[in-house]
C-alpha atoms as a PDB file:
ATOM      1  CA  UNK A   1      53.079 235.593 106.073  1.00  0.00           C
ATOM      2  CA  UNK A   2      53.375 233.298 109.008  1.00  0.00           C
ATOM      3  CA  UNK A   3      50.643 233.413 111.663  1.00  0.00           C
ATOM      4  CA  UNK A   4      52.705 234.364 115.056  1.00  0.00           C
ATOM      5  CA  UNK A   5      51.060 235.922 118.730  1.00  0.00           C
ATOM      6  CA  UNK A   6      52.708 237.899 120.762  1.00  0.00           C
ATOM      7  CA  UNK A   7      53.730 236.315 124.103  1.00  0.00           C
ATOM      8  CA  UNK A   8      51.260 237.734 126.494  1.00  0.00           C
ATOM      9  CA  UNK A   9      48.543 236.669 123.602  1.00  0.00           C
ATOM     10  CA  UNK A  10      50.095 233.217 123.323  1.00  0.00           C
ATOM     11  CA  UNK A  11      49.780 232.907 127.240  1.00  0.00           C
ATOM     12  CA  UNK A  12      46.102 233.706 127.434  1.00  0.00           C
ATOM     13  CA  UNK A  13      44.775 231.011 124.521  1.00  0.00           C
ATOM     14  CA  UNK A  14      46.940 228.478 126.129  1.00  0.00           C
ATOM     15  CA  UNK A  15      45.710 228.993 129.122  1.00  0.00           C
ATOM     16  CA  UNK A  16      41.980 229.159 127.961  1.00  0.00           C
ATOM     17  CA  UNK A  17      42.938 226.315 125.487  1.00  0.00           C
ATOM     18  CA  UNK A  18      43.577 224.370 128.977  1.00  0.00           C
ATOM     19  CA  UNK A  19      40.512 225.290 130.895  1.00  0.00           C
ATOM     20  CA  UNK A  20      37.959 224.528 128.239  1.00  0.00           C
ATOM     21  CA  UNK A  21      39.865 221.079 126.825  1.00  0.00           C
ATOM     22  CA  UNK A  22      39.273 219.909 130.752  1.00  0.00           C
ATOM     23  CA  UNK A  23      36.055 220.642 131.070  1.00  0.00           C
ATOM     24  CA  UNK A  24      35.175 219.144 127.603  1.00  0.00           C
ATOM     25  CA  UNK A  25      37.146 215.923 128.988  1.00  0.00           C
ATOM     26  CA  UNK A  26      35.289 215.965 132.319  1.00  0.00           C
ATOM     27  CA  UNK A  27      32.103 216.582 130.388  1.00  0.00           C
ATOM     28  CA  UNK A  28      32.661 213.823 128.400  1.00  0.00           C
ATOM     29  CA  UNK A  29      33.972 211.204 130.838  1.00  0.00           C
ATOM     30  CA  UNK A  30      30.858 211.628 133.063  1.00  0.00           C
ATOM     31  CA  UNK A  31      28.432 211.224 130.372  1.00  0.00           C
ATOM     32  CA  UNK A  32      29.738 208.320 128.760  1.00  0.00           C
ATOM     33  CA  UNK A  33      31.649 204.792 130.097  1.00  0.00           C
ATOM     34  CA  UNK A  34      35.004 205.598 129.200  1.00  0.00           C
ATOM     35  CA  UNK A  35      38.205 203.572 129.502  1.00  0.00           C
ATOM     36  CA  UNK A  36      40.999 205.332 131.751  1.00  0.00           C
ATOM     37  CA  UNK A  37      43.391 204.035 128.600  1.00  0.00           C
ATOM     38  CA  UNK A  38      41.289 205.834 125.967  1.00  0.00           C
ATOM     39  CA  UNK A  39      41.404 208.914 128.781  1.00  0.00           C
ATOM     40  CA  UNK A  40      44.760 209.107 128.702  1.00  0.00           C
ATOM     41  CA  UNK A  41      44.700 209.057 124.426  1.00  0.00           C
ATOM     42  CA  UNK A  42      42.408 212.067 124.933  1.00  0.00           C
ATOM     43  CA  UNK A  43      44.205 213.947 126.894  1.00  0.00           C
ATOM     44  CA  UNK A  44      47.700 213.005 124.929  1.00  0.00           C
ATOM     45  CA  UNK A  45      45.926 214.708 121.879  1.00  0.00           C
ATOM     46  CA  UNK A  46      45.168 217.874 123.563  1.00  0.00           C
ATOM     47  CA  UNK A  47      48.741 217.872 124.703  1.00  0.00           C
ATOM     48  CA  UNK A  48      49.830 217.262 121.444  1.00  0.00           C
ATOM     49  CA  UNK A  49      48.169 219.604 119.415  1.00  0.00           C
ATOM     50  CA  UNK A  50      49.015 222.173 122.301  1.00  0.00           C
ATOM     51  CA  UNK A  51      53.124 221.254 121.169  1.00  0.00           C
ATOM     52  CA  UNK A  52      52.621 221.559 117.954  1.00  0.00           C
ATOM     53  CA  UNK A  53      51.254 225.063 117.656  1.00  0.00           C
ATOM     54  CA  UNK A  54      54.189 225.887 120.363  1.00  0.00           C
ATOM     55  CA  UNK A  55      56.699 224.394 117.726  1.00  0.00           C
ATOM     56  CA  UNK A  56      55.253 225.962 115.077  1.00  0.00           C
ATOM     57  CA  UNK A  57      55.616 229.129 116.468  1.00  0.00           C
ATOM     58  CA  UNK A  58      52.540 230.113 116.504  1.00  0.00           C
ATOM     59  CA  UNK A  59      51.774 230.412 120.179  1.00  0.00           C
ATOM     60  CA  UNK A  60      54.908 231.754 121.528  1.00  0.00           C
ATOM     61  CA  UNK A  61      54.838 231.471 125.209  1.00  0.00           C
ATOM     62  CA  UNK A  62      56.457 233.835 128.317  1.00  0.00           C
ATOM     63  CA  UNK A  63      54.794 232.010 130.647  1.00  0.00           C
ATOM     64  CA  UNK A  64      53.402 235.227 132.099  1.00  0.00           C
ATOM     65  CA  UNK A  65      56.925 236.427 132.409  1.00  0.00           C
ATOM     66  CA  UNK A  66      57.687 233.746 135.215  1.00  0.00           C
ATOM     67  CA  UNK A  67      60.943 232.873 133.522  1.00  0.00           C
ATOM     68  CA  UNK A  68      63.501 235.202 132.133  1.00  0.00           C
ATOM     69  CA  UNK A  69      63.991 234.670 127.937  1.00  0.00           C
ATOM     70  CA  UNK A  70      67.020 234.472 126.747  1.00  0.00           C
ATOM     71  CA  UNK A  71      68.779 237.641 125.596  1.00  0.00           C
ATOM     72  CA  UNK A  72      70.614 236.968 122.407  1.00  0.00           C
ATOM     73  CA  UNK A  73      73.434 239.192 121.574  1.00  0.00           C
ATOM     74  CA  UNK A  74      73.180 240.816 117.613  1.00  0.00           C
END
């Protein structure tokens, strides 16, 4: 059994995903010298692992309904 949230579900993590992987980045950067190259890296990751878990289908955003989804005919 494959591990998939419902839209509205999806939208919330991701969007709490976002809020705390800045703050943990802003956190970071101010305590310690950091490069704006290994910054970047950082932030790539969170991206990445973000995709990933979108491609998976896991997280399966609506985008709070802001776009329509595509209706596929049976």
């Amino acid at each position: 059994m494959k591990l998939r949230l419902n839209p509205l579900i999806s939208d919330i993590v991701i969007c709490i995903y976002v809020i705390v992987s800045l703050y943990f980045r802003f956190k970071f950067e101010n305590e310690t010298p950091i490069s704006p190259l290994n910054s970047i890296v950082m932030g790539a990751c969170f991206v990445i692992i973000l995709w990933v878990l979108i491609k998976l289908k896991v997280l399966n955003p609506n985008w709070f309904g802001l776009f329509k989804t595509k209706n596929t005919k049976p």
